[in-house]
Protein backbone atom coordinates (compact mmCIF):
# COMPACT_ATOMS: atom_id res chain seq x y z
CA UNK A 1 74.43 17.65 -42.51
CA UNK A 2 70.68 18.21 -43.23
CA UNK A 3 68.88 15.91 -45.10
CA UNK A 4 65.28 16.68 -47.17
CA UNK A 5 63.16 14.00 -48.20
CA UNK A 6 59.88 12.96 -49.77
CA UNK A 7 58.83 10.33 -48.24
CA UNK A 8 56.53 7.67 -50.47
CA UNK A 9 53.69 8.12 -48.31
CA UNK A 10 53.71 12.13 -49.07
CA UNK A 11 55.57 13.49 -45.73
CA UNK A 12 58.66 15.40 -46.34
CA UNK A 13 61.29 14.35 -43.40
CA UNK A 14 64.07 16.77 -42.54
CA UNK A 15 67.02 15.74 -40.94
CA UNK A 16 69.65 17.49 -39.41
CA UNK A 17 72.25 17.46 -36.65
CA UNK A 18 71.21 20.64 -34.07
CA UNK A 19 73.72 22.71 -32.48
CA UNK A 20 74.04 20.54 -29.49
CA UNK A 21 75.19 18.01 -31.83
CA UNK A 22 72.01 15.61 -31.57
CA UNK A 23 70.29 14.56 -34.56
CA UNK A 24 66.74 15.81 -34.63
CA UNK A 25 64.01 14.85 -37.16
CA UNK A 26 60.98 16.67 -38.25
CA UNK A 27 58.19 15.36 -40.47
CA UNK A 28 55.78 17.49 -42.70
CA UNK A 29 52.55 16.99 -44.52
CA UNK A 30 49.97 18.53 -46.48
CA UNK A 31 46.88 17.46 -47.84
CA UNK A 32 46.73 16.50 -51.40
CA UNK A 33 45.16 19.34 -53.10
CA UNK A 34 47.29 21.50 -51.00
CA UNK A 35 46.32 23.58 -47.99
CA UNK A 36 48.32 23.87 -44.43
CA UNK A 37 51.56 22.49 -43.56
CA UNK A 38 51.42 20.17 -40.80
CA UNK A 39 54.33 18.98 -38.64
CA UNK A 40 54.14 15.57 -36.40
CA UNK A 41 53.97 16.09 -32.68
CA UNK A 42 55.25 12.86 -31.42
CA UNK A 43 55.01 13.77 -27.62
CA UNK A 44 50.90 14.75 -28.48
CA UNK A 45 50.75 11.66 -31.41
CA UNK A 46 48.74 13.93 -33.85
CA UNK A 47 49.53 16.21 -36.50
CA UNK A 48 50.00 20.31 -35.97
CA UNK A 49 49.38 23.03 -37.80
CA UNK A 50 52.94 25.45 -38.78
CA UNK A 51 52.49 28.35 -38.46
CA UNK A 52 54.94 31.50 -38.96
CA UNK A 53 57.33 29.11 -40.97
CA UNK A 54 59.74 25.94 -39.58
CA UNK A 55 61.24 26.97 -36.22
CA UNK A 56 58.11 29.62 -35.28
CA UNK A 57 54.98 28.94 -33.37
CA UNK A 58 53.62 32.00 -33.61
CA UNK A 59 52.40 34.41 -36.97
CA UNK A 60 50.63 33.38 -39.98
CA UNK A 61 49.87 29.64 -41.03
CA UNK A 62 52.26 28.12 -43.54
CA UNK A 63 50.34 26.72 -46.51
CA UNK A 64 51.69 24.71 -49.50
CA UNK A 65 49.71 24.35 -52.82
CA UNK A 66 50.56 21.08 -53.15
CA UNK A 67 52.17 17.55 -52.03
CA UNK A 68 54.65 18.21 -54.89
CA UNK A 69 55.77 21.22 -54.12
CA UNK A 70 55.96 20.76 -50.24
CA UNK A 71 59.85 19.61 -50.19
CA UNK A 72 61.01 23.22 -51.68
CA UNK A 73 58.68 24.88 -49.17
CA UNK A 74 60.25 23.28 -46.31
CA UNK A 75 64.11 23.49 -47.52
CA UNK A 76 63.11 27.17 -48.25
CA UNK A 77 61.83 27.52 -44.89
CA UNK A 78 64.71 25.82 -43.35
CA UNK A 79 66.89 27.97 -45.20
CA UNK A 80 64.74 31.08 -43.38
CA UNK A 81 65.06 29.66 -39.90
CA UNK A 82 69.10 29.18 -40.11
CA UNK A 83 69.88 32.32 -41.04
CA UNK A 84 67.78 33.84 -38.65
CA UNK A 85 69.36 32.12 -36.01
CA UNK A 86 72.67 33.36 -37.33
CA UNK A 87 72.13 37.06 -37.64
């Protein structure tokens, strides 16, 4: 099951079991008159930039136009990344 969430502080968390069968988290920001996506790096402790879309580190920066709209960004995103890994 995946989960999508806006968090009160502004982060979207996404949630979701990964094909191992361990849950995995991933949190997501943006500033808030928009810009780049950010995702937390909890092994480095900071914030990185996303680029090429959720499950990509290479390719164009991901940018949102605002805190608002960053939840349907990521669950489109998400969407992108399974069924790439499907086809």
């Amino acid at each position: 099951m995946t989960t999508i969430k806006l968090t009160e502080s502004g982060t979207v968390v996404l949630s979701y079991v990964d094909g191992l069968g361990d849950a995995q988290r991933d949190e997501f920001m943006v500033p808030h008159g928009g810009g780049y996506v950010r995702r937390w790096d909890g092994r480095r402790s900071e914030w990185t930039q996303v680029f090429g879309g959720i499950g990509s580190y290479t390719g164009q920066a991901l940018e949102c136009g605002s805190r608002e709209q960053l939840p349907a960004l990521i669950r489109r995103e998400w969407r992108r990344a399974r069924k790439a890994l499907q086809s």
